[in-house]
N, C-alpha and C. Protein backbone atom coordinates (compact mmCIF):
# COMPACT_ATOMS: atom_id res chain seq x y z
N UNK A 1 -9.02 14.62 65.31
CA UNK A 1 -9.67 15.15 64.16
C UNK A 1 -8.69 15.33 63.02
N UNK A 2 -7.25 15.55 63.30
CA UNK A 2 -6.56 15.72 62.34
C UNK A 2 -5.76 14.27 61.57
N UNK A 3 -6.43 13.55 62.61
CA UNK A 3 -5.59 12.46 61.62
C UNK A 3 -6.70 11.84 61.21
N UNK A 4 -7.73 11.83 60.98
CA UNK A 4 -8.70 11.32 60.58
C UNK A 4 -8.87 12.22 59.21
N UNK A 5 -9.02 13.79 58.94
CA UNK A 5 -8.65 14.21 57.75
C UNK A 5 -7.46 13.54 56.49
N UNK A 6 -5.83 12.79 57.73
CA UNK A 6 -4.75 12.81 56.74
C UNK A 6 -5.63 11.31 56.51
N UNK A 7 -6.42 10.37 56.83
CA UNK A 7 -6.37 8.87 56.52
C UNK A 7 -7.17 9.03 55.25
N UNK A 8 -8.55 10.06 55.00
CA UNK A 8 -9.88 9.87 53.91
C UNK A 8 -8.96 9.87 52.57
N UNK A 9 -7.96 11.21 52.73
CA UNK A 9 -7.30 10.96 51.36
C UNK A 9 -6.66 9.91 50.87
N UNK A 10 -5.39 9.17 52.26
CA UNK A 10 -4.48 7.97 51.81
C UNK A 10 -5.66 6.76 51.55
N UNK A 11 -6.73 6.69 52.17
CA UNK A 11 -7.27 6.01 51.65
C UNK A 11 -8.12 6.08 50.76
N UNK A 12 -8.44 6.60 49.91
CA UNK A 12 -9.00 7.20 48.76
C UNK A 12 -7.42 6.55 47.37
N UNK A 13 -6.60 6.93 47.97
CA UNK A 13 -5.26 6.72 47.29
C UNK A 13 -5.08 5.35 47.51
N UNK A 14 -4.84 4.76 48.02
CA UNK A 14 -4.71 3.10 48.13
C UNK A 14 -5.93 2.06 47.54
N UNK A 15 -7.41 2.65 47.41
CA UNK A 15 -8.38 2.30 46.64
C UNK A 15 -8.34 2.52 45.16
N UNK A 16 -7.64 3.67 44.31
CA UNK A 16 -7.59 4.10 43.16
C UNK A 16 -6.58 2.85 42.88
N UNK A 17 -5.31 2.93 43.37
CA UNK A 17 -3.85 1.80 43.11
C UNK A 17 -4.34 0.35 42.93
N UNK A 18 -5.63 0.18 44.22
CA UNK A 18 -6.02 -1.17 44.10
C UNK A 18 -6.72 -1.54 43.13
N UNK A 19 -7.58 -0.82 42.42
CA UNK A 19 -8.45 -0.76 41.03
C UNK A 19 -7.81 -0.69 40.04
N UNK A 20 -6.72 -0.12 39.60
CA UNK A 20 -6.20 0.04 38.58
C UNK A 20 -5.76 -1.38 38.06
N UNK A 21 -4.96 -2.31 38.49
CA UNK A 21 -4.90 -2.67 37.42
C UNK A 21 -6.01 -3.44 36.99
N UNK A 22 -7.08 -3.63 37.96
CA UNK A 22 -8.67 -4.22 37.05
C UNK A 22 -8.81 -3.65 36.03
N UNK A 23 -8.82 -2.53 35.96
CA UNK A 23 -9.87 -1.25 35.14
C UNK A 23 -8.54 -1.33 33.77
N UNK A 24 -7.13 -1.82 33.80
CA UNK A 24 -6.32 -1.67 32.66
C UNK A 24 -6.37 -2.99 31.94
N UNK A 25 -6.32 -4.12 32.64
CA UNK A 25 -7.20 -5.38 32.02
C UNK A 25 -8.59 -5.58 31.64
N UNK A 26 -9.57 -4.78 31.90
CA UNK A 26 -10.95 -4.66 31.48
C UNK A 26 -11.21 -3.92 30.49
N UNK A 27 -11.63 -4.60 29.23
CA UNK A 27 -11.78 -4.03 27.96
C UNK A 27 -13.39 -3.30 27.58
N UNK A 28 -13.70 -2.34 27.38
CA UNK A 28 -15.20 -2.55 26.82
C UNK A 28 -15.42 -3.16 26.16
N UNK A 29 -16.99 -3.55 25.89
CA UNK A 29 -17.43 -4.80 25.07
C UNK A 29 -17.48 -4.04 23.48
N UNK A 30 -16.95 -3.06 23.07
CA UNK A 30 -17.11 -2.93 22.00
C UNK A 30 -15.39 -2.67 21.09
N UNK A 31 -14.75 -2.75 22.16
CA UNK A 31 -13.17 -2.57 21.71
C UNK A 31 -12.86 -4.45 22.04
N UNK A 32 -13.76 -5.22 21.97
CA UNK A 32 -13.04 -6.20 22.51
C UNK A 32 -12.56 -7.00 20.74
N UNK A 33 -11.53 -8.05 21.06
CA UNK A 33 -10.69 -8.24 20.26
C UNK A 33 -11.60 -9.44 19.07
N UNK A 34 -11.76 -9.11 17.77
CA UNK A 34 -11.66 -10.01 16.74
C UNK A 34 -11.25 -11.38 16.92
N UNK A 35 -11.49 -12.37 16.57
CA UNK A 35 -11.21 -13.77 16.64
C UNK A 35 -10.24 -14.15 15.18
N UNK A 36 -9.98 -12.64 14.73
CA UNK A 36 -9.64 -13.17 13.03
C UNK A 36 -8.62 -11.88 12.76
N UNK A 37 -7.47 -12.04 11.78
CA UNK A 37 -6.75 -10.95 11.85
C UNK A 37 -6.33 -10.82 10.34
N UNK A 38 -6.89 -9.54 9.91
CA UNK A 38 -6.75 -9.50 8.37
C UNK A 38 -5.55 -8.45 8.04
N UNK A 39 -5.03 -8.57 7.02
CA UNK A 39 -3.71 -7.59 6.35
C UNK A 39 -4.24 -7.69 5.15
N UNK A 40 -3.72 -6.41 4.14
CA UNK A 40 -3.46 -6.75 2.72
C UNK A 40 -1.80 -6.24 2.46
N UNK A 41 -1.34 -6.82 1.33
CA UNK A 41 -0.42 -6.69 0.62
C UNK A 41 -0.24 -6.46 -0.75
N UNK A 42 -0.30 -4.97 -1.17
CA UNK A 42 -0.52 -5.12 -2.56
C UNK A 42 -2.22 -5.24 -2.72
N UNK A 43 -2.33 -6.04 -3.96
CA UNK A 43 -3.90 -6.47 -3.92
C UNK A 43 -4.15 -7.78 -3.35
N UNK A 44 -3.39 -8.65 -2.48
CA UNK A 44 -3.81 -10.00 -1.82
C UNK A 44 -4.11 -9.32 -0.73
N UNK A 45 -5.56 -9.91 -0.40
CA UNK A 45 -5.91 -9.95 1.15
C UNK A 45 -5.55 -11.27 1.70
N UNK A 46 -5.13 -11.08 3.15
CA UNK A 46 -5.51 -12.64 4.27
C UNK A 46 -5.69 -12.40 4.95
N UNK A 47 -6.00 -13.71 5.54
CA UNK A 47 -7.06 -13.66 6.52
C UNK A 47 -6.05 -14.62 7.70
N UNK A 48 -6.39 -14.50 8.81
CA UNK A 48 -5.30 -15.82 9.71
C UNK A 48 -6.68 -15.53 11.01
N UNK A 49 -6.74 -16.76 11.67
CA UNK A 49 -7.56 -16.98 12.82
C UNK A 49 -6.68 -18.30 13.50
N UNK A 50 -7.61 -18.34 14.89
CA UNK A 50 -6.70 -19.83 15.84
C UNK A 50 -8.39 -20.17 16.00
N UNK A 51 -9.60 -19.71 16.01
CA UNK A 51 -10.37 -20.00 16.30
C UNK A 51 -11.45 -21.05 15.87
N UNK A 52 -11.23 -21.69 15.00
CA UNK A 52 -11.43 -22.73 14.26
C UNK A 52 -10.79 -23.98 14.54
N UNK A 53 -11.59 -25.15 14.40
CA UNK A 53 -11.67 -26.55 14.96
C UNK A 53 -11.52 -27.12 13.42
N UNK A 54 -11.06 -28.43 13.43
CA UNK A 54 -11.33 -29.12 12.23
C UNK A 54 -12.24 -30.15 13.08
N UNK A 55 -13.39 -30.25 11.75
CA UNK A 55 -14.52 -30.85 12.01
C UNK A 55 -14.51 -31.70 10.01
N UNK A 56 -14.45 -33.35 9.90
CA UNK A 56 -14.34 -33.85 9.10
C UNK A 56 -13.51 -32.72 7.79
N UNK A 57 -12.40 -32.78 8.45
CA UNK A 57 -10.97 -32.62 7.45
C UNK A 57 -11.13 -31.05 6.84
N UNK A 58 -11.92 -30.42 7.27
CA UNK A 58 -12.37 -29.38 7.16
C UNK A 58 -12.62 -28.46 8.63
N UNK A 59 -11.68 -27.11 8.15
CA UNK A 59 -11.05 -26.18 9.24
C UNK A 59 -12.25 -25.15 8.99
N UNK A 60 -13.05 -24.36 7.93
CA UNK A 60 -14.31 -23.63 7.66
C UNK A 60 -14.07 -23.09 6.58
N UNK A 61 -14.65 -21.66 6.32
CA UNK A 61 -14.30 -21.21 5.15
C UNK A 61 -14.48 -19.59 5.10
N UNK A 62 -13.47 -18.94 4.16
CA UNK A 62 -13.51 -17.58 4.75
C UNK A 62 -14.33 -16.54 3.18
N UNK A 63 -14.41 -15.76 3.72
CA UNK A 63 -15.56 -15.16 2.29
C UNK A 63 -15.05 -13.22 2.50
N UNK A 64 -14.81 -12.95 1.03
CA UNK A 64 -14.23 -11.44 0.74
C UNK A 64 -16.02 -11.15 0.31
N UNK A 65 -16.24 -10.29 0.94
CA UNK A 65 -17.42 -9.44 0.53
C UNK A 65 -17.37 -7.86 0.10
N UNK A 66 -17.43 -7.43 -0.90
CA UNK A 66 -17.37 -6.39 -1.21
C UNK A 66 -18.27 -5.21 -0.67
N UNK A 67 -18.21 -4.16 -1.30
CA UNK A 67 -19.47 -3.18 -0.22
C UNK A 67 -21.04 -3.10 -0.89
N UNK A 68 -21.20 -4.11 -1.82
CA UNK A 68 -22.81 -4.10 -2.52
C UNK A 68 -22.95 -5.72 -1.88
N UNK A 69 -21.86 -6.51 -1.18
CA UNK A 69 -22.57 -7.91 -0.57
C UNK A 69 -22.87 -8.08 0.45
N UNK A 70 -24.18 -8.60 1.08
CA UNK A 70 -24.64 -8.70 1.93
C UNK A 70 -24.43 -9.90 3.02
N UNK A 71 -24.63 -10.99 1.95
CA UNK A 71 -24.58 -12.28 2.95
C UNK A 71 -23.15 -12.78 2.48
N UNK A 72 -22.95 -13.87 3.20
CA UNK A 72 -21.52 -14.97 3.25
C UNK A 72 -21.40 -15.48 1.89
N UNK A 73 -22.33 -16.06 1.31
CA UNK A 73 -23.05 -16.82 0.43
C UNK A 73 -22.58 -16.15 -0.88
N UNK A 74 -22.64 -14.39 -0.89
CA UNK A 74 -22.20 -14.00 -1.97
C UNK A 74 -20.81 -13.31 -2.36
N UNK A 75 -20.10 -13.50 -1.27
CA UNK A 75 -18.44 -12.94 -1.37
C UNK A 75 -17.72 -14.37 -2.02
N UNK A 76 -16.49 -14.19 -2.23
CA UNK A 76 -15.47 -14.72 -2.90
C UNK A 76 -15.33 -15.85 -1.63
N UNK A 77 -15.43 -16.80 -1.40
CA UNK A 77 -14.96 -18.03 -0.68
C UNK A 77 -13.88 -18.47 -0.94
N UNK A 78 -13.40 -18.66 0.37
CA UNK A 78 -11.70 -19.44 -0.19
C UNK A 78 -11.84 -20.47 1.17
N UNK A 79 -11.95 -21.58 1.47
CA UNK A 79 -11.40 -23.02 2.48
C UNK A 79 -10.04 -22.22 3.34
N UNK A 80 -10.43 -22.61 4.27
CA UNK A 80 -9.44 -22.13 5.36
C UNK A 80 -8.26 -23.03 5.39
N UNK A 81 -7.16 -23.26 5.56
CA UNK A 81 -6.04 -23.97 5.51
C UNK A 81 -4.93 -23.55 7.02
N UNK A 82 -4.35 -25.03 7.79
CA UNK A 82 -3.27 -24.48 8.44
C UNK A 82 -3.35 -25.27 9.28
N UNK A 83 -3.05 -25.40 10.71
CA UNK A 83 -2.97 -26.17 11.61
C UNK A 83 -3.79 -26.15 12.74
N UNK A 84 -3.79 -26.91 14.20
CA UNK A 84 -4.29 -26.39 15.10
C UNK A 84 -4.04 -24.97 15.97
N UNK A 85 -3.10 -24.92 15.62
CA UNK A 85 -2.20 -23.55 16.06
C UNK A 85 -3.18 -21.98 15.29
N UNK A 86 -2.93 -22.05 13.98
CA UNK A 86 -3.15 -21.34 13.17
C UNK A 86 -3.89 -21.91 11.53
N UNK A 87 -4.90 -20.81 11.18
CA UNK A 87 -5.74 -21.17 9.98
C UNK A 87 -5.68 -20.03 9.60
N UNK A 88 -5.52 -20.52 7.55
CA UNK A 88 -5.36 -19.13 7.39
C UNK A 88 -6.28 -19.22 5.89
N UNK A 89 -6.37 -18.17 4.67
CA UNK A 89 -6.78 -18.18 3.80
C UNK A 89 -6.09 -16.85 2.58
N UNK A 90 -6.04 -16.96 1.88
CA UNK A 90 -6.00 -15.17 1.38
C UNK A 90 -6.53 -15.66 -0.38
N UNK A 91 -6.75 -14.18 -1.11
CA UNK A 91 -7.50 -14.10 -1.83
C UNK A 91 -6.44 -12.96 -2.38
N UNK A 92 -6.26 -13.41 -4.37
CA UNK A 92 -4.91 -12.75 -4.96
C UNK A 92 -6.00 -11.73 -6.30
N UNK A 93 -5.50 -10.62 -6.63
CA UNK A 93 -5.96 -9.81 -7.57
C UNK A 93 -7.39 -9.39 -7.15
N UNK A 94 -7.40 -8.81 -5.81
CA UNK A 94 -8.53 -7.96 -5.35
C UNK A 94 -8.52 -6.49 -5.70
N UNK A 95 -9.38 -5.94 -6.66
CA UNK A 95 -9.60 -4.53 -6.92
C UNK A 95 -9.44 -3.93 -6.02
N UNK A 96 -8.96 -2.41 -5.74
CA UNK A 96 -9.09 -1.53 -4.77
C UNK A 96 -10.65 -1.10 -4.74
N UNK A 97 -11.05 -1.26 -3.19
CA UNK A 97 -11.89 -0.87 -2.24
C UNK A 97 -12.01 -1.52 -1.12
N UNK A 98 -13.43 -1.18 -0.53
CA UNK A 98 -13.42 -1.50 0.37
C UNK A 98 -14.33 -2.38 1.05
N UNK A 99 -13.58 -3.85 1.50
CA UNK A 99 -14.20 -4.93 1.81
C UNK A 99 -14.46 -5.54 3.03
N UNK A 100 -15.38 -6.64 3.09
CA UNK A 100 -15.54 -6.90 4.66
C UNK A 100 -15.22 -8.45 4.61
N UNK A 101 -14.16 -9.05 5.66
CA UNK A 101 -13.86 -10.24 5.65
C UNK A 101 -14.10 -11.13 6.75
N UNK A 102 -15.13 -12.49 6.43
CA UNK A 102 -15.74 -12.90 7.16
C UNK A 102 -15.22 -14.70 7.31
N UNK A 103 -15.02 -15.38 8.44
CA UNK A 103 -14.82 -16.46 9.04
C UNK A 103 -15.65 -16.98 9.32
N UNK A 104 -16.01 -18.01 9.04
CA UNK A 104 -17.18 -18.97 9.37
C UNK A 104 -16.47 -20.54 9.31
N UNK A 105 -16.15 -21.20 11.00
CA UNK A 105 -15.89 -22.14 10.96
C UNK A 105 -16.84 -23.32 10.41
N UNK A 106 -15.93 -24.36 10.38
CA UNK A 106 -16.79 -25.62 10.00
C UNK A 106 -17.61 -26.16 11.11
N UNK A 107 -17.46 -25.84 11.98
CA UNK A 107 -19.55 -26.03 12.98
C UNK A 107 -20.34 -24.66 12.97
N UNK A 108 -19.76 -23.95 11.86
CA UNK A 108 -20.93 -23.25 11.70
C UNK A 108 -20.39 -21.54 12.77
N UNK A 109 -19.88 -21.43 13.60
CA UNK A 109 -19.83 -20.36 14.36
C UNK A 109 -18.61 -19.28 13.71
N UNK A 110 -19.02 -17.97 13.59
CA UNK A 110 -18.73 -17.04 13.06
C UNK A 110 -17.27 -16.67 13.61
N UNK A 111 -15.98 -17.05 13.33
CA UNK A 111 -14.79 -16.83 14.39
C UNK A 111 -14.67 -15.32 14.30
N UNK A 112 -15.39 -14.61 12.97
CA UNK A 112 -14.41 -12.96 13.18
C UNK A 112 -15.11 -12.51 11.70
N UNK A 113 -15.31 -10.81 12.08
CA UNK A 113 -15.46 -10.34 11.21
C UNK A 113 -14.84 -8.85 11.12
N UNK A 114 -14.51 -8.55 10.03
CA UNK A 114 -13.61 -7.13 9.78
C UNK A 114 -13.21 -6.65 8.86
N UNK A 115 -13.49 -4.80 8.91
CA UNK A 115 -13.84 -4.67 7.29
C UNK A 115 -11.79 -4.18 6.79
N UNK A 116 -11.79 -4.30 5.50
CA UNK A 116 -10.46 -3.73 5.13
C UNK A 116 -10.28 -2.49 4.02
N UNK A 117 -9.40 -1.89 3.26
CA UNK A 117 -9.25 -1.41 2.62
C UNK A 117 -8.04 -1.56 1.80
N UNK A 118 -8.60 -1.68 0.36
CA UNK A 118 -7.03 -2.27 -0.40
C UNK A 118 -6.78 -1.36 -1.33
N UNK A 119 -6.21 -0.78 -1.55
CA UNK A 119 -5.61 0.58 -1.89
C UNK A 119 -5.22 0.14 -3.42
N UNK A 120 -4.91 1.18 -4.41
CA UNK A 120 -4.72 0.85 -5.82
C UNK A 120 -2.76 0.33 -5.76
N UNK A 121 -3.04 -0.94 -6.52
CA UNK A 121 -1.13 -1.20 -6.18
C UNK A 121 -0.32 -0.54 -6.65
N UNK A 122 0.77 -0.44 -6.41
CA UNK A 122 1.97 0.69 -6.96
C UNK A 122 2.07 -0.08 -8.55
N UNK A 123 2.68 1.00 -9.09
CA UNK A 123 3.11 0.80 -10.55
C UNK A 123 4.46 0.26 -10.53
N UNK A 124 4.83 -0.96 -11.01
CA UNK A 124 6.68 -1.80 -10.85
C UNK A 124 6.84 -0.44 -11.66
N UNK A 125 8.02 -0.58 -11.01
CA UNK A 125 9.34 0.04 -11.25
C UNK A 125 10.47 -0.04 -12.49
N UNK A 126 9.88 -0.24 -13.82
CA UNK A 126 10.99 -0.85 -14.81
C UNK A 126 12.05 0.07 -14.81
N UNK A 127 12.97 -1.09 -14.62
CA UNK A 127 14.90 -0.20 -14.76
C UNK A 127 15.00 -0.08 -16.44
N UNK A 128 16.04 0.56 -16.92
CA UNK A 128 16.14 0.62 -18.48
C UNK A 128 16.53 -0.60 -18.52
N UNK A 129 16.56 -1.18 -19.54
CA UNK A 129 17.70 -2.16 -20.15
C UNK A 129 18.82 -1.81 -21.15
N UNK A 130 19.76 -1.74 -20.46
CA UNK A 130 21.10 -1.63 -21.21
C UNK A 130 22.21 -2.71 -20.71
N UNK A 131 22.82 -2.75 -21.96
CA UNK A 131 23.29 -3.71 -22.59
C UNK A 131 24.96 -3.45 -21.09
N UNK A 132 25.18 -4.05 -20.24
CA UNK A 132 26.30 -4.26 -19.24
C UNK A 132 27.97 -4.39 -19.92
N UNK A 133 28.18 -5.05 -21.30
CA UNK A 133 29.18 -5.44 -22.04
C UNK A 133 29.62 -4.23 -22.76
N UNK A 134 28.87 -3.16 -23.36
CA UNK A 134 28.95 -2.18 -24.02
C UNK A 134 29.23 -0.95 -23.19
N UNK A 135 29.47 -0.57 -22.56
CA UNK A 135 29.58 0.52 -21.28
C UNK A 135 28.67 1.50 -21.55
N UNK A 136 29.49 2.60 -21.43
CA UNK A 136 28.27 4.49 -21.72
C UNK A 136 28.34 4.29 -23.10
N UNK A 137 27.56 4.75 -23.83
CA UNK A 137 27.60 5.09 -25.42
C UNK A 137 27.48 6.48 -25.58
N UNK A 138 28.29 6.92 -24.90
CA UNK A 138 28.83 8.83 -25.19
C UNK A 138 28.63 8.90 -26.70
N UNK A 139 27.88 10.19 -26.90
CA UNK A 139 27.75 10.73 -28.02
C UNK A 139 27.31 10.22 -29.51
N UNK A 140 25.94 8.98 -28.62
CA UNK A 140 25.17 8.71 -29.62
C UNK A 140 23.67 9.37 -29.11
N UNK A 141 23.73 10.76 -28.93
CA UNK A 141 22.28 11.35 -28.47
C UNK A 141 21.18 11.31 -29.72
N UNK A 142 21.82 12.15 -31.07
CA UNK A 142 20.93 12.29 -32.31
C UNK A 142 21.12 11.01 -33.09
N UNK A 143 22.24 10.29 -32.57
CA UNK A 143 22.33 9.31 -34.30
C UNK A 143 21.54 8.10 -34.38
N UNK A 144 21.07 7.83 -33.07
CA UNK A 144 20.14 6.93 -32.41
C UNK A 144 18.58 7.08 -33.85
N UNK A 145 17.82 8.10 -33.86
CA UNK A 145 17.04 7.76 -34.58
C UNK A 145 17.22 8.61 -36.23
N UNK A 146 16.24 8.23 -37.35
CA UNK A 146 17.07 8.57 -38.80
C UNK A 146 15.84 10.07 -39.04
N UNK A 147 15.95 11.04 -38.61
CA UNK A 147 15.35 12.26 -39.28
C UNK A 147 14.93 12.67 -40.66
N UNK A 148 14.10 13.31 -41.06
CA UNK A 148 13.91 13.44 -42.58
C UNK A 148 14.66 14.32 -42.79
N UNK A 149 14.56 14.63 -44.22
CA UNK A 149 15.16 15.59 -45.11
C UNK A 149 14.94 17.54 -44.50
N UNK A 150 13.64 17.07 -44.28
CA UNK A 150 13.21 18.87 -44.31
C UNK A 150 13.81 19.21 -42.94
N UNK A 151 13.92 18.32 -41.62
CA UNK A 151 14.34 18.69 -40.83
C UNK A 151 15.95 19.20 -40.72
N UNK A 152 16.55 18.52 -41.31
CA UNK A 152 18.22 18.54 -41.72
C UNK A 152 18.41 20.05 -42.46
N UNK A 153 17.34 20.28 -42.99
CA UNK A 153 17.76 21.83 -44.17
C UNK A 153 17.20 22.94 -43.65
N UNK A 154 16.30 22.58 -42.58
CA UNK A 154 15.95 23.53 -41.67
C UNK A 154 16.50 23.77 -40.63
N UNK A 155 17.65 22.51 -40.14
CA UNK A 155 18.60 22.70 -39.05
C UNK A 155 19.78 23.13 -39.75
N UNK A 156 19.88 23.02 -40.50
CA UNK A 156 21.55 23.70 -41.35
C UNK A 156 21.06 25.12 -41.44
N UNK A 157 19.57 25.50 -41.72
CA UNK A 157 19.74 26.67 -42.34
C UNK A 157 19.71 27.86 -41.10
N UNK A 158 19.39 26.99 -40.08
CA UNK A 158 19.46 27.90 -38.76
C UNK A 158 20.82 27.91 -38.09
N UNK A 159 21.50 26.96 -38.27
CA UNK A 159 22.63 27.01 -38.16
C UNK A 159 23.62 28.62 -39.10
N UNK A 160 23.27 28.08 -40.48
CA UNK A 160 23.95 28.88 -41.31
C UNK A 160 23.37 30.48 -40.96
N UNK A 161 21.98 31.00 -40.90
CA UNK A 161 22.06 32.37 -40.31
C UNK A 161 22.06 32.30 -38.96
N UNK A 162 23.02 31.76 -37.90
CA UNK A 162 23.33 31.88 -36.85
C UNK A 162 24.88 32.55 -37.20
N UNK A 163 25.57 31.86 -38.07
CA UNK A 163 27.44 32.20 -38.26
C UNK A 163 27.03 33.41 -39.24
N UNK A 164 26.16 33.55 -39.96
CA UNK A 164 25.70 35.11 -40.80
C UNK A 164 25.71 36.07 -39.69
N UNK A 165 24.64 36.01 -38.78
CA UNK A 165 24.51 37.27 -38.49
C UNK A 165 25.46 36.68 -37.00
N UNK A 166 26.23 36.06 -36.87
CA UNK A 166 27.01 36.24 -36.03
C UNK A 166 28.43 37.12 -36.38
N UNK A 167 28.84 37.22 -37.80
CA UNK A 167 29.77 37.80 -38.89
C UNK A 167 29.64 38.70 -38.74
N UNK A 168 28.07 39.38 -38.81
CA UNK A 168 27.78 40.85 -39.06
C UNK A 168 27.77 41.37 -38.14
N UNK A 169 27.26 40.54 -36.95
CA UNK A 169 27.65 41.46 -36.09
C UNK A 169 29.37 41.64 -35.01
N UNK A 170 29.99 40.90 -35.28
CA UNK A 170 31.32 41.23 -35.19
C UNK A 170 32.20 42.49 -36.14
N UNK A 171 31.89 42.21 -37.35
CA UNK A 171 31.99 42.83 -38.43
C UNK A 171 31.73 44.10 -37.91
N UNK A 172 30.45 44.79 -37.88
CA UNK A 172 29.87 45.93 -37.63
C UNK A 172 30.46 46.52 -36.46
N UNK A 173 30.60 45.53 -34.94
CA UNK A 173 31.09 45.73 -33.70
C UNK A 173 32.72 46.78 -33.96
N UNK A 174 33.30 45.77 -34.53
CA UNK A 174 35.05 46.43 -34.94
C UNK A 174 34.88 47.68 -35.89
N UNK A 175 33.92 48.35 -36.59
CA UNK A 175 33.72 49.23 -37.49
C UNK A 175 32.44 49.97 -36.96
N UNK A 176 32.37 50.82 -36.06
CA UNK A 176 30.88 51.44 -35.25
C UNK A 176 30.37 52.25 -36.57
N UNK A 177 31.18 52.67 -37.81
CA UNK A 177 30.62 53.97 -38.60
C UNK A 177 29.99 52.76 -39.56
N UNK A 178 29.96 51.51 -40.07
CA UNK A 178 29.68 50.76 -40.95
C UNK A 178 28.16 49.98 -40.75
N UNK A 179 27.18 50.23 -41.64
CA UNK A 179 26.01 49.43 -40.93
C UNK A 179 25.94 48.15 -41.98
């Protein structure tokens, strides 16, 4: 009786080991894999598939559908291009949102469909332009642009009662009885 208890478990354990790796190769039918593999970059989408045949010099054709298109018929078409190995397509200056990209070989059968999202592109990066031959230009901050008149007599004159009442009050400081 007691070794008949230790066998139900080891064998319970040697049935789980033997299943496993079925059950890690067995995909559900709804995780199963695309026939078509899309990226974006920036605002180009592509598209790349192996699942496509050339049928009279023609590999199929791939179509950007936006989220108000319904059928094949009304997305952006682009001819599939590439080898037996690999077919590919992509599509340049796509607005940000969000699109669905569809494969339709040349006999007609649907290799892949899958939706994407193309994000707004970064803003380039402009460096300054300065001049490499000329080095730093230390201590051209103000002379760079030409100021008017009223500004100049309104900066002198703040200047000038800055050294005024900077006088007076030194002045006054060294003499406490003098106002």
């Amino acid at each position: 009786m007691r070794t008949s208890r230790l066998l139900v478990p080891a064998g319970l354990t040697v049935a789980a080991a033997a299943t496993l790796p079925l059950a890690l190769t067995a995909q559900p039918a709804a995780a199963q894999v695309s026939g078509i593999s899309v990226s974006t970059t920036g605002s180009t989408v592509s598209v790349v598939t192996s699942a496509c045949t050339q049928i009279n010099g023609s590999w199929g054709t791939a179509a950007l559908l936006s989220s108000g298109q319904t059928s094949f018929a009304q997305g952006r078409q682009v001819a599939l291009s590439g080898t037996t190995v690999s077919q590919s397509a992509a599509w340049s200056s796509v607005s940000p949102g969000t699109y669905t990209v569809v494969v339709v070989c040349s006999n007609g059968v649907t290799a892949g469909t899958q939706s994407v999202i193309v994000s707004a592109a970064p803003t380039p990066r402009v460096s300054p332009t300065a001049s490499p031959t000329r080095g730093v230009m230390g201590g051209m901050g103000g002379a760079i642009q030409d100021y008017g008149t009223v500004t100049l007599v309104v900066g002198g004159a703040l200047v000038g009662s800055g050294v005024i009442a900077a006088a007076w009050f030194l002045r006054r400081r060294s003499k406490p009885y003098r106002f």
